[in-house]
C-alpha atoms as a PDB file:
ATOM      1  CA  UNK A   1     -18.949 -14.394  37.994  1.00  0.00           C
ATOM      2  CA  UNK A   2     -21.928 -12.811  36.873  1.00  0.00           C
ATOM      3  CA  UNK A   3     -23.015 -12.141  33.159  1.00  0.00           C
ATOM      4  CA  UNK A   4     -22.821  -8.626  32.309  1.00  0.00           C
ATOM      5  CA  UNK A   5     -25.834  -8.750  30.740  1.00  0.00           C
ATOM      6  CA  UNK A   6     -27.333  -9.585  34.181  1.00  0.00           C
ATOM      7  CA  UNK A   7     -26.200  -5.938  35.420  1.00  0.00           C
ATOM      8  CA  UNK A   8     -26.866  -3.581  33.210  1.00  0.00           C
ATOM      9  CA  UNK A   9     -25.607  -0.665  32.488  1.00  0.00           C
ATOM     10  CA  UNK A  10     -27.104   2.294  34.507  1.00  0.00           C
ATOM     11  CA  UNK A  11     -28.823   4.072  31.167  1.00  0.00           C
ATOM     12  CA  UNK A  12     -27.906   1.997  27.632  1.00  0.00           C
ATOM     13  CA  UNK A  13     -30.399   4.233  25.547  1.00  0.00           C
ATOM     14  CA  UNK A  14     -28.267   4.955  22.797  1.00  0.00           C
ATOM     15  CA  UNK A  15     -25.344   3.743  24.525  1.00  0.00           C
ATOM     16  CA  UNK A  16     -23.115   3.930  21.146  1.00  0.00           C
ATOM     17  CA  UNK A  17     -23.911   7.412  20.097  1.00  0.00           C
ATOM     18  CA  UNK A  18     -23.313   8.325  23.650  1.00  0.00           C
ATOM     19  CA  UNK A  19     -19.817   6.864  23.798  1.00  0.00           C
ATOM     20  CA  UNK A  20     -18.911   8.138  20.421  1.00  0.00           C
ATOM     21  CA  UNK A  21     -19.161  11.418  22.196  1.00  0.00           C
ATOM     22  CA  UNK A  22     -17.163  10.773  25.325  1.00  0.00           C
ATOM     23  CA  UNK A  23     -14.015  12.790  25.217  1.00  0.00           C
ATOM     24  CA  UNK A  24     -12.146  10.624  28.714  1.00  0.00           C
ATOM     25  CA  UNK A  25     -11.241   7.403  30.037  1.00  0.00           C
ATOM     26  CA  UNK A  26     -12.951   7.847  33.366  1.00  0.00           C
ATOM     27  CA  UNK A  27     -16.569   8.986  31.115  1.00  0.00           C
ATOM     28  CA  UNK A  28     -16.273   5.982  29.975  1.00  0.00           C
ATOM     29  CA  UNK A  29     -15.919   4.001  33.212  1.00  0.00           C
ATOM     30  CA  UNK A  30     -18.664   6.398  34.686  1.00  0.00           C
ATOM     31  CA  UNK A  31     -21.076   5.672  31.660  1.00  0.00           C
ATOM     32  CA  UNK A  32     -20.685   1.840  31.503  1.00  0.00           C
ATOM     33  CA  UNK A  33     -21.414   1.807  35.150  1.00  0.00           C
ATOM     34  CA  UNK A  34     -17.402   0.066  35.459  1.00  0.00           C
ATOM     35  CA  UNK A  35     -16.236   0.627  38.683  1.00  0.00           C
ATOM     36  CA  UNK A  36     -11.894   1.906  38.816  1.00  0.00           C
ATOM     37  CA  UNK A  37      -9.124   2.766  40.669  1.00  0.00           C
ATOM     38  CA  UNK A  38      -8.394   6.721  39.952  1.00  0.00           C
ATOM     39  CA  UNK A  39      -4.214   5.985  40.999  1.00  0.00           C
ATOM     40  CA  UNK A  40      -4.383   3.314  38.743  1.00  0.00           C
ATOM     41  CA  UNK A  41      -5.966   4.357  35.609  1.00  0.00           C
ATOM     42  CA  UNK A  42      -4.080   7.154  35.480  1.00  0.00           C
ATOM     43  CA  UNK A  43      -1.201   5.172  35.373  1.00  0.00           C
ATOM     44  CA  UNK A  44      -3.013   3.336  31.863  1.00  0.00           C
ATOM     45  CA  UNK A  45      -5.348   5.203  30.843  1.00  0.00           C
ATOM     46  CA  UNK A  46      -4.137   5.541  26.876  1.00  0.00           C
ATOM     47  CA  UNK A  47      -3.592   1.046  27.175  1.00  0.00           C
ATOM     48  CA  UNK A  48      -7.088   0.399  28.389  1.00  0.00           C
ATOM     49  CA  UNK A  49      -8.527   2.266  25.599  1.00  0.00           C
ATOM     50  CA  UNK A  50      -6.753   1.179  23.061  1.00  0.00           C
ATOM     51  CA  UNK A  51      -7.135  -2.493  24.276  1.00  0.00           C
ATOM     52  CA  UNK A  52     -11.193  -1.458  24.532  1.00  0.00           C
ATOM     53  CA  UNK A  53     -10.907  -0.148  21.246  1.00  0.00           C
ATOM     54  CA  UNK A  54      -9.087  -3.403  19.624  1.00  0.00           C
ATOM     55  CA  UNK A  55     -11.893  -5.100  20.959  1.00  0.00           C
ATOM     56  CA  UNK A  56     -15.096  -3.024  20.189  1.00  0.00           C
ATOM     57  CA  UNK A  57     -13.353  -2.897  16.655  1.00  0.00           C
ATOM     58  CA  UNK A  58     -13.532  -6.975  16.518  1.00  0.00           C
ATOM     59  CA  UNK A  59     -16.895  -6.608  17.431  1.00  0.00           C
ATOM     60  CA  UNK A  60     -19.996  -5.088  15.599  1.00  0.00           C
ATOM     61  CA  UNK A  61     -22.523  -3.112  17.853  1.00  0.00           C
ATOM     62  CA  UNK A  62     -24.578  -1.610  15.941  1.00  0.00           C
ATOM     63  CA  UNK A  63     -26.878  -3.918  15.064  1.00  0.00           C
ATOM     64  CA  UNK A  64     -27.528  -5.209  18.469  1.00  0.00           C
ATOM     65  CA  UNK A  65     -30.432  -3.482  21.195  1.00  0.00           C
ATOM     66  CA  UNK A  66     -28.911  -0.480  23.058  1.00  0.00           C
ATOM     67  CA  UNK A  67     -28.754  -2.533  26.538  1.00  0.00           C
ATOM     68  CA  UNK A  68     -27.009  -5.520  24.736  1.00  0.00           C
ATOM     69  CA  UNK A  69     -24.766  -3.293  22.920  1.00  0.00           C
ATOM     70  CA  UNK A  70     -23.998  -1.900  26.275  1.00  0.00           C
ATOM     71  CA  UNK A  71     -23.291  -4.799  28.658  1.00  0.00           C
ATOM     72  CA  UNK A  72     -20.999  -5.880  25.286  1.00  0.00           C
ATOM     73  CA  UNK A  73     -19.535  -2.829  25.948  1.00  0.00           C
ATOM     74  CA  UNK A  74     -19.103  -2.629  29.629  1.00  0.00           C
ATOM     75  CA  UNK A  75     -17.476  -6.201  29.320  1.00  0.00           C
ATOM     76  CA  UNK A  76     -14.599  -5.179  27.186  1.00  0.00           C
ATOM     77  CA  UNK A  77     -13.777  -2.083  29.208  1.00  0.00           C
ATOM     78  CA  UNK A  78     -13.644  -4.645  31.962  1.00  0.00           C
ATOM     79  CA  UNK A  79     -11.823  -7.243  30.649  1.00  0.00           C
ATOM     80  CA  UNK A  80      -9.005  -4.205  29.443  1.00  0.00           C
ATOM     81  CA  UNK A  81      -8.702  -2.533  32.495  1.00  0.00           C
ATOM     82  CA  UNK A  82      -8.311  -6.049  34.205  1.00  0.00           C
ATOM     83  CA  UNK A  83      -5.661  -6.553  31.922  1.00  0.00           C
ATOM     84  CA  UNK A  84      -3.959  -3.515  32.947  1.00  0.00           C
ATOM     85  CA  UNK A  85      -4.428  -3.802  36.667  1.00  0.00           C
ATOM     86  CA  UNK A  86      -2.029  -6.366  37.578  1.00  0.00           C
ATOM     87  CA  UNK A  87       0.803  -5.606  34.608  1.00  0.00           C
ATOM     88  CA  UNK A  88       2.291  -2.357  33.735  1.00  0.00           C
ATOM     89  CA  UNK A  89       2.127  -0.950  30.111  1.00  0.00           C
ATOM     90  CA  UNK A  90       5.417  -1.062  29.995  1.00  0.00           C
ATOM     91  CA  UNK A  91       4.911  -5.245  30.005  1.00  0.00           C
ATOM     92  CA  UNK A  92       2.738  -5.605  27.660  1.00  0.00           C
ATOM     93  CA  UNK A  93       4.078  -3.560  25.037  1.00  0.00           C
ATOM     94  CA  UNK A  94       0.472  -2.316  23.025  1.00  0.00           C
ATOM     95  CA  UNK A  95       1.765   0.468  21.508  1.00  0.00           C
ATOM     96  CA  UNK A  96       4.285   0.085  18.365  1.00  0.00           C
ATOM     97  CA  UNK A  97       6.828   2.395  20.277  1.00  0.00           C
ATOM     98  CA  UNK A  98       7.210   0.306  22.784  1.00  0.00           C
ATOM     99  CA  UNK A  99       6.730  -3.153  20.618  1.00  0.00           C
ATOM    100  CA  UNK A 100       9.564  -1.912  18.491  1.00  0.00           C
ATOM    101  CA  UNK A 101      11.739  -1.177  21.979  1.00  0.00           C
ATOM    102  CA  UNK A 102      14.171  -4.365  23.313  1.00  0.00           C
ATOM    103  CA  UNK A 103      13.974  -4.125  27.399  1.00  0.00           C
ATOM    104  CA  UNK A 104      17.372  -6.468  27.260  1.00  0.00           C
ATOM    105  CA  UNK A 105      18.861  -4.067  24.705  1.00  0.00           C
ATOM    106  CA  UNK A 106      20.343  -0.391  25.317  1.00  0.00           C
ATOM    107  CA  UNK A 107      18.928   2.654  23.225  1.00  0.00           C
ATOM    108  CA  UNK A 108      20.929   3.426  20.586  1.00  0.00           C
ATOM    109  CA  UNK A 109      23.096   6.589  20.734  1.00  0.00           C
ATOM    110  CA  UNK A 110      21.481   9.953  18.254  1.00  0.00           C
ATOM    111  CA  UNK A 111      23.802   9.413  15.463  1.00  0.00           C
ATOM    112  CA  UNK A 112      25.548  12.987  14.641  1.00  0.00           C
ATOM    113  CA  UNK A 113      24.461  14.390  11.575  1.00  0.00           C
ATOM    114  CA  UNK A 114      27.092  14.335   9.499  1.00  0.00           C
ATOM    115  CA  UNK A 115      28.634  16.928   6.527  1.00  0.00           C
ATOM    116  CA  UNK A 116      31.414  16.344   4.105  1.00  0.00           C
ATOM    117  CA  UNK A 117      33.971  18.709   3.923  1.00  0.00           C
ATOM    118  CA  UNK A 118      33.223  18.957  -0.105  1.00  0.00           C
ATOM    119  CA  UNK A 119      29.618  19.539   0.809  1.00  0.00           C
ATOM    120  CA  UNK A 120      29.967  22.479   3.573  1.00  0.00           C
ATOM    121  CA  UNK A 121      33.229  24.256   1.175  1.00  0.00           C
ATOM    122  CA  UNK A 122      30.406  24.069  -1.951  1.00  0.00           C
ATOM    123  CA  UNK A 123      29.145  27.511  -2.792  1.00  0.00           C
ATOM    124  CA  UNK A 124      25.693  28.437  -2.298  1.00  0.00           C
ATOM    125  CA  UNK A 125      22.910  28.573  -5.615  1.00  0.00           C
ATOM    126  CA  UNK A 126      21.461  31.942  -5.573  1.00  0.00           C
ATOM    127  CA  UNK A 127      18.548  30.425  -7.589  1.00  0.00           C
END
């Protein structure tokens, strides 16, 4: 395996201004010079950025010249979208909704709202 830093990134000039300003996933992949699977990163999409994000939030860029920044960069959109490709979302459970959701146990029925008697026979404040 190669070190990113020995491919670099097709244009890292201000590669973390740039990427402040990308607005999808697959801008991203086409800026970093990451090669993807269209199928499957539209299947987790939302995952590999937040993973990216976890990761470019343990790390401090902006210190660092614009084509190490970059191959920094390019490695942790890598390393997410690896993680992504060979599990679904659904298995590893990055979001809080789905952290918070039991596989082995049923959803809960909506409980009914519920009004006492007292409460819907009580007159109404005109103030």
């Amino acid at each position: 395996m190669s070190c990113p830093i020995d491919r670099p990134v097709p244009d890292a000039a201000d590669i973390l201004e740039r990427m402040r300003r990308l607005s999808s996933a697959e801008d991203f992949f086409d800026v970093l010079g990451v090669r993807f699977e269209p199928e499957r990163l539209a299947v987790c999409r939302l995952h590999v950025m937040k993973r990216m994000g976890e990761m470019l939030a343990g790390d401090d860029l902006e210190d660092l010249p614009d084509a190490v920044a970059a191959a920094r960069a390019r490695s942790m959109l890598e390393r997410a979208y690896r993680e992504f490709s060979g599990a679904s979302p659904l298995e590893k459970r990055l979001f809080k909704v789905l952290k918070d959701r039991d596989p082995a146990r049923p959803a809960a029925p909506p409980r009914r709202p519920f009004v006492s008697l007292g409460d819907a026979l009580r007159p109404i404040d005109g103030g």
